[in-house]
C-alpha atoms as a PDB file:
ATOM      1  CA  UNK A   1       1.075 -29.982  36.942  1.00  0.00           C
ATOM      2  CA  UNK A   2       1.878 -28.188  33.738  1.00  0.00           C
ATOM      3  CA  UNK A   3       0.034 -26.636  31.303  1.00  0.00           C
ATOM      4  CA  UNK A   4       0.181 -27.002  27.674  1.00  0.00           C
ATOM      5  CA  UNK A   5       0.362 -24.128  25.299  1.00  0.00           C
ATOM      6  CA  UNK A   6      -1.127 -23.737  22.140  1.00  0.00           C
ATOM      7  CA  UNK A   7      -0.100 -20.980  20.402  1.00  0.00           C
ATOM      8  CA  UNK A   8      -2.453 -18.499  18.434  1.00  0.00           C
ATOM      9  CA  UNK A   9      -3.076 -18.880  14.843  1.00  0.00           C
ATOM     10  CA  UNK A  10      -1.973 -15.869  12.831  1.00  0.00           C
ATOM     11  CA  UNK A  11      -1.678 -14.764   9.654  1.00  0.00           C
ATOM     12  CA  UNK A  12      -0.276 -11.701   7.591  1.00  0.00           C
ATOM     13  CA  UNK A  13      -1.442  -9.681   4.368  1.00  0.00           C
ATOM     14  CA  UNK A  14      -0.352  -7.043   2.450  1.00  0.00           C
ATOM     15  CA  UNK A  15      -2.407  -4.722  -0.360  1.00  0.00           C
ATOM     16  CA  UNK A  16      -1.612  -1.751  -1.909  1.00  0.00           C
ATOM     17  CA  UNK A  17      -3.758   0.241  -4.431  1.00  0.00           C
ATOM     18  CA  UNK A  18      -3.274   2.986  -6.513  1.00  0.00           C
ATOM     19  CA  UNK A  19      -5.680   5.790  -6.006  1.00  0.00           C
ATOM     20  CA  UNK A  20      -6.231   9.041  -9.006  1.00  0.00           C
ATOM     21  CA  UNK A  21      -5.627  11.717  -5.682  1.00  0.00           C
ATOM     22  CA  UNK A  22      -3.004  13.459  -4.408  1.00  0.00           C
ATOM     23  CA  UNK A  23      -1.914  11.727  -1.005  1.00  0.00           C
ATOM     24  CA  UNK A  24      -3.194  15.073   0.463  1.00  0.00           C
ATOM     25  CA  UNK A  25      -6.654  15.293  -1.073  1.00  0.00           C
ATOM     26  CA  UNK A  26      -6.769  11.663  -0.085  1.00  0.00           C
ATOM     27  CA  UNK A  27      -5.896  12.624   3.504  1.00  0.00           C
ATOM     28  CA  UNK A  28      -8.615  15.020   3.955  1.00  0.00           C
ATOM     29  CA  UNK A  29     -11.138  12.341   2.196  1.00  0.00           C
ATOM     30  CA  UNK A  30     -10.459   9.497   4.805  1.00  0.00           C
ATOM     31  CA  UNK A  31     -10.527  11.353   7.576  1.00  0.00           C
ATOM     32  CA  UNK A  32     -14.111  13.096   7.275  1.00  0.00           C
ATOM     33  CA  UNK A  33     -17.217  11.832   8.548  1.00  0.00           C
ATOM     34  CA  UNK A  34     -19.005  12.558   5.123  1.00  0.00           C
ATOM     35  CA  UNK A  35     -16.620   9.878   3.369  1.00  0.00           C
ATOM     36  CA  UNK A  36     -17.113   7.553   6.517  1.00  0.00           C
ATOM     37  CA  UNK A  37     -20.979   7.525   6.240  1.00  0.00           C
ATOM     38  CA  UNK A  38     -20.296   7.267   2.330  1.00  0.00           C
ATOM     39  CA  UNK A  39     -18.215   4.193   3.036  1.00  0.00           C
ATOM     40  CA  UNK A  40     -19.540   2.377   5.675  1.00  0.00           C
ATOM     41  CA  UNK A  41     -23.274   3.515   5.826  1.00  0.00           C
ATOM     42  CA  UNK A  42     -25.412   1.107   4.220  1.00  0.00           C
ATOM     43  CA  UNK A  43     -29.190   0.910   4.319  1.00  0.00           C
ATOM     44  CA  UNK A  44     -28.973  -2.995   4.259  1.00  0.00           C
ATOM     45  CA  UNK A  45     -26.884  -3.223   7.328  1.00  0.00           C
ATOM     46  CA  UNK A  46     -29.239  -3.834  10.607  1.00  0.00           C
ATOM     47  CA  UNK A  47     -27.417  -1.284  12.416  1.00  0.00           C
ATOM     48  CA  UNK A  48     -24.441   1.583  11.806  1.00  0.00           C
ATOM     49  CA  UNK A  49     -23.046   4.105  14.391  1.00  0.00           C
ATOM     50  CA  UNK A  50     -19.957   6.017  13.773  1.00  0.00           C
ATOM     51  CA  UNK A  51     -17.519   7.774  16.660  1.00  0.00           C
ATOM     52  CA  UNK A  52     -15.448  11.162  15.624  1.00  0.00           C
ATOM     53  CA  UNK A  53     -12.912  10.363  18.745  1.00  0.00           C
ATOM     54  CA  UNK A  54     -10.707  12.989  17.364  1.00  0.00           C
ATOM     55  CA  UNK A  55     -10.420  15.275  14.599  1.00  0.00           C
ATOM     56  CA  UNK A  56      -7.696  17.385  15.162  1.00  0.00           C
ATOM     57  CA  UNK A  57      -4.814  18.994  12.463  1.00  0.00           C
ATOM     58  CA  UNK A  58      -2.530  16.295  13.613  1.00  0.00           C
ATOM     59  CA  UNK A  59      -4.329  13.236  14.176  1.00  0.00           C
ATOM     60  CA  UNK A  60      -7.540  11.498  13.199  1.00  0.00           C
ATOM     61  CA  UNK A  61      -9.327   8.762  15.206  1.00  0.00           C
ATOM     62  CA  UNK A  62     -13.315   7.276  14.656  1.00  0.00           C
ATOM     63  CA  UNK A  63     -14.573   4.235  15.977  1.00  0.00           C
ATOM     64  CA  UNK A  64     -17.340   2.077  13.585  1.00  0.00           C
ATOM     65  CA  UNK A  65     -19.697  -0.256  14.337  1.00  0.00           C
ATOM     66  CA  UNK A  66     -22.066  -2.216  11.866  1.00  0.00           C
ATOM     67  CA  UNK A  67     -24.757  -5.097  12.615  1.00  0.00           C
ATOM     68  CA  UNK A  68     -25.098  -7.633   9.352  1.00  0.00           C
ATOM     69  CA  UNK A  69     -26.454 -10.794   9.129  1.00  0.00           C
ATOM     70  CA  UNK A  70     -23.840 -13.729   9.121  1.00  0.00           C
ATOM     71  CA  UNK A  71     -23.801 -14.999   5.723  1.00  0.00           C
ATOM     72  CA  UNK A  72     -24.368 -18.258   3.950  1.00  0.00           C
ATOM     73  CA  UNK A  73     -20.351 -18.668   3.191  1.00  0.00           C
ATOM     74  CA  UNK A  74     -19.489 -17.800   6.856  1.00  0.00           C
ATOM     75  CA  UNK A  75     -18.378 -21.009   8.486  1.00  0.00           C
ATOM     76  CA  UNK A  76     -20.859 -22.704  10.866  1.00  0.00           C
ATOM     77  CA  UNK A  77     -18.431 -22.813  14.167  1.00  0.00           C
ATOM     78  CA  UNK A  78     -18.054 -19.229  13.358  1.00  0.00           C
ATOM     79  CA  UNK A  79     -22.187 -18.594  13.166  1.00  0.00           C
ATOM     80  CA  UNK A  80     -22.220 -20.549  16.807  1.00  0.00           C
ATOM     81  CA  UNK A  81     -20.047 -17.916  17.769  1.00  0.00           C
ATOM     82  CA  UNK A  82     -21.534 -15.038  17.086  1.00  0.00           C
ATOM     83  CA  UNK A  83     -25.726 -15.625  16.743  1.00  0.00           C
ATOM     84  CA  UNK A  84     -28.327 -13.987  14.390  1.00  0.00           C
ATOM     85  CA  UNK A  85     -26.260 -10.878  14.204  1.00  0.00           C
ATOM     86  CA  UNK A  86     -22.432 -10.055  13.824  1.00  0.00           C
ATOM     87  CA  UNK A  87     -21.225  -6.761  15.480  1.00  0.00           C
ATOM     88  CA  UNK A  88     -18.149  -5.502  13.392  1.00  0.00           C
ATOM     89  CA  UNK A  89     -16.132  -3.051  15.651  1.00  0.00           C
ATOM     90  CA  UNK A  90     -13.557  -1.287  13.724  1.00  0.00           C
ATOM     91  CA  UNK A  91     -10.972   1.646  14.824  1.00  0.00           C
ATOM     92  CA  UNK A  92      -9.595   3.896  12.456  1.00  0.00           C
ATOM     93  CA  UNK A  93      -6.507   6.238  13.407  1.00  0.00           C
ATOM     94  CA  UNK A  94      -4.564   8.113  10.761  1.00  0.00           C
ATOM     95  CA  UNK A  95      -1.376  11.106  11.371  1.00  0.00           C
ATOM     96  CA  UNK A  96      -2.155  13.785   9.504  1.00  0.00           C
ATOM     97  CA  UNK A  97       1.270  14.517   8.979  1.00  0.00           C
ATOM     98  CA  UNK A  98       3.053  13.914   5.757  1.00  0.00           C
ATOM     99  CA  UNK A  99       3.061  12.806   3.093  1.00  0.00           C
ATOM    100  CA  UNK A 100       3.794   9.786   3.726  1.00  0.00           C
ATOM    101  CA  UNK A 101       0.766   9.160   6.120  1.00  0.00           C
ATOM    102  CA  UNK A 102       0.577   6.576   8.481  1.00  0.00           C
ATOM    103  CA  UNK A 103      -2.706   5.150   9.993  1.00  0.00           C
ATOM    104  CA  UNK A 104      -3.559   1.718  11.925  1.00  0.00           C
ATOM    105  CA  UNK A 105      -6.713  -0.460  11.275  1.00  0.00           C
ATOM    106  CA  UNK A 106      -8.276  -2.815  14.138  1.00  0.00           C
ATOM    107  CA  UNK A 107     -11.402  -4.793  13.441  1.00  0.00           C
ATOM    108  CA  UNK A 108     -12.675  -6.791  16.128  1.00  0.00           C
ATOM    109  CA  UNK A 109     -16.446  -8.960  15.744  1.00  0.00           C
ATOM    110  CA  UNK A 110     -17.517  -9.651  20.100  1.00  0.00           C
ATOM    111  CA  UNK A 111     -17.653 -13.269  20.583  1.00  0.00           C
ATOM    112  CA  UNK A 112     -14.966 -14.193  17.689  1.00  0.00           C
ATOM    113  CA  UNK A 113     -11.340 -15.309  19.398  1.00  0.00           C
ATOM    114  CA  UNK A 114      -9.756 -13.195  16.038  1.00  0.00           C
ATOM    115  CA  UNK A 115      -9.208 -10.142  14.770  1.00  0.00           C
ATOM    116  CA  UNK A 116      -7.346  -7.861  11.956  1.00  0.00           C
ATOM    117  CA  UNK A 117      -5.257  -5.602  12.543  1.00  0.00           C
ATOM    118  CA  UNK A 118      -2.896  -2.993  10.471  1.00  0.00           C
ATOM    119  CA  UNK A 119      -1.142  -0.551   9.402  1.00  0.00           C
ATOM    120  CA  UNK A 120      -1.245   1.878   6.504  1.00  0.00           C
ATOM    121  CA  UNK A 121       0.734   4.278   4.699  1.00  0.00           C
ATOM    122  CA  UNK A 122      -0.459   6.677   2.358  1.00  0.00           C
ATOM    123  CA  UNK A 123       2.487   7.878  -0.035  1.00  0.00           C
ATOM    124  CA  UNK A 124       2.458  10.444  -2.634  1.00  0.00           C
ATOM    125  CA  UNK A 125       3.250   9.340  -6.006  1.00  0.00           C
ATOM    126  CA  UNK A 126       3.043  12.723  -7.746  1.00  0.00           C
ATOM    127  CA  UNK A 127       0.488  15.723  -7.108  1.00  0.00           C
ATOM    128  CA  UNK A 128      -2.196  13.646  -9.079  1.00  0.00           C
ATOM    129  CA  UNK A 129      -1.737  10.156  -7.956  1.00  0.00           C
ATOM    130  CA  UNK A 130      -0.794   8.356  -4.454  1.00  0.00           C
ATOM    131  CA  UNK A 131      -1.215   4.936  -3.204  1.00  0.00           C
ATOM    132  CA  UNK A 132      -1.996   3.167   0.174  1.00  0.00           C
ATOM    133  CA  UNK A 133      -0.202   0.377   1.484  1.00  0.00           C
ATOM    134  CA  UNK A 134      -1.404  -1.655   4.358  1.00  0.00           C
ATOM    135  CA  UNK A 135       0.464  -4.539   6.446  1.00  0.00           C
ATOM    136  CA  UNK A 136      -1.758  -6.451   8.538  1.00  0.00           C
ATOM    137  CA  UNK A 137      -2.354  -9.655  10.295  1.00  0.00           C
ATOM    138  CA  UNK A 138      -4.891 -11.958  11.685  1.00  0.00           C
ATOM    139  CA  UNK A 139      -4.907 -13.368  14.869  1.00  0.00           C
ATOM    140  CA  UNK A 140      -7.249 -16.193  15.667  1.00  0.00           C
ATOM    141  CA  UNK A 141      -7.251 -17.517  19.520  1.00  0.00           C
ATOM    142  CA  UNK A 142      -8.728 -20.680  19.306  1.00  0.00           C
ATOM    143  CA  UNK A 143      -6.397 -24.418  17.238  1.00  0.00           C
ATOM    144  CA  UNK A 144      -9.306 -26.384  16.624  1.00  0.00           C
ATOM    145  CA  UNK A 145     -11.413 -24.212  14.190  1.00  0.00           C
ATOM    146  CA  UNK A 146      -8.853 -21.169  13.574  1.00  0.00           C
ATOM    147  CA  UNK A 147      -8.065 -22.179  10.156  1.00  0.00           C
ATOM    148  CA  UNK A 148     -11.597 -22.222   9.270  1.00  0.00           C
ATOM    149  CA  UNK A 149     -12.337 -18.481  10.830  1.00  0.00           C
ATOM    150  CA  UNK A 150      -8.616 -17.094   9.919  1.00  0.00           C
ATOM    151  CA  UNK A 151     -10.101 -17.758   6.061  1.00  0.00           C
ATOM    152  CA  UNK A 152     -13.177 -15.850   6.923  1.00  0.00           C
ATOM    153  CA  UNK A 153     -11.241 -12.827   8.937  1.00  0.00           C
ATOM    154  CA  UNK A 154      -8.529 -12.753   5.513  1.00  0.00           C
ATOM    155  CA  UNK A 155     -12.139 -12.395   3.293  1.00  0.00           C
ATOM    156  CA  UNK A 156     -13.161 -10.026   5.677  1.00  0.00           C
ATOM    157  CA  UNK A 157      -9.766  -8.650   5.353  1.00  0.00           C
ATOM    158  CA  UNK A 158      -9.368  -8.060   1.435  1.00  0.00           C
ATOM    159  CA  UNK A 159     -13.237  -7.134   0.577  1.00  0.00           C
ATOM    160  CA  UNK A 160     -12.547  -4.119   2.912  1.00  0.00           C
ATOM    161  CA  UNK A 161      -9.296  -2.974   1.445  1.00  0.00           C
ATOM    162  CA  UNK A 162     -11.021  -3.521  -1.726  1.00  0.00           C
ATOM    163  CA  UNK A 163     -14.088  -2.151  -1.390  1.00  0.00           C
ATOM    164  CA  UNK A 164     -12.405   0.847   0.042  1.00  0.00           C
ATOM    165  CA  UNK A 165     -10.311   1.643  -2.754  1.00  0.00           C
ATOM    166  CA  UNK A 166     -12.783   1.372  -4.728  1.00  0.00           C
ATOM    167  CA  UNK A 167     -15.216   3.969  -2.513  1.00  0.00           C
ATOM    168  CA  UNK A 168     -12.454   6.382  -2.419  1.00  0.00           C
ATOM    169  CA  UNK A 169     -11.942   6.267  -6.002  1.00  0.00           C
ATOM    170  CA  UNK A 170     -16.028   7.457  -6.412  1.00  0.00           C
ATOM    171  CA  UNK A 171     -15.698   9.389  -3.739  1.00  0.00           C
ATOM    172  CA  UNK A 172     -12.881  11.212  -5.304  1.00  0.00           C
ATOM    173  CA  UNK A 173     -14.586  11.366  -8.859  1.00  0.00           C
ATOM    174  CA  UNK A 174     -17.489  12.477  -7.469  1.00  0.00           C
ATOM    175  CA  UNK A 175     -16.148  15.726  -5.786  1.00  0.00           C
ATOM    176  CA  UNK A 176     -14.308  16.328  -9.163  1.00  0.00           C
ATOM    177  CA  UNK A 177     -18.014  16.569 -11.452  1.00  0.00           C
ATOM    178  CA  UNK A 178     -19.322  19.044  -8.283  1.00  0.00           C
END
């Protein structure tokens, strides 16, 4: 007997922002636990725990994990998944060698059949400016409901790029006023 095959949903995405940094001051900002706890550490989430995996002068690698509460906009198929409590794994690895820079994103939530994955360059512009461009996709295992939770995952997707470029941005302004 054969079997059918139903072949995963996926999905790709592009951003790129420009950042007021250097690509090598920006360098040395994303890949320090200081900005990492300054991005990602929130007193709202219901638990945070961040992995240095290594942190050497060629390469960078940290592992983050944060517990939130699913949210009223997250679809209900997607809440049956997942429970009272949505574990957001994420893997951060950037080459320290450039400019350009090149890094990979992974973002995986136990008990979802997705994730969002990517890649990222950091490019120098000029000595004041540089800009980070990420290619990514979404990968959703299940036909039924993946449309519904590939929506969510692209959210998931953007408001991280987003609010990331926008965290770097204080981040950077801040260590100019110290």
């Amino acid at each position: 007997m054969g079997r059918i095959l139903i072949p995963d949903i996926m999905k790709k995405f592009s951003h790129s922002h420009e950042l007021n940094a250097g690509a090598e001051q920006v360098i040395a900002i994303v890949t320090t636990e200081s900005y990492l706890r300054f991005r990602y550490e929130d007193p709202r989430l219901l638990g945070f725990k961040l992995d240095i995996e290594e942190d050497g002068d060629d390469d960078f690698a940290c592992q983050i994990e944060r517990v939130v509460s699913p949210g009223e906009s997250m679809p209900r198929v997607a809440k049956r998944m997942v429970g009272d409590k949505i574990v957001i794994k994420q893997e951060n690895k950037w080459s320290r060698q450039g400019p350009p820079y090149s890094g990979r994103l992974t973002v995986t939530i136990p008990g979802m059949p997705g994730s969002i994955s990517g890649d990222l360059s950091l490019v120098a512009l000029d000595s004041e400016r540089s800009r980070i461009e990420t290619e990514g996709r979404i990968e959703v295992k299940i036909p039924i409901a993946g449309s519904q939770i590939e929506r969510m995952l692209l959210g998931l997707a953007q408001d991280t790029f987003a609010e990331s470029m926008q965290s770097i941005n204080q981040y950077i302004a801040e260590q100019k006023k110290a």
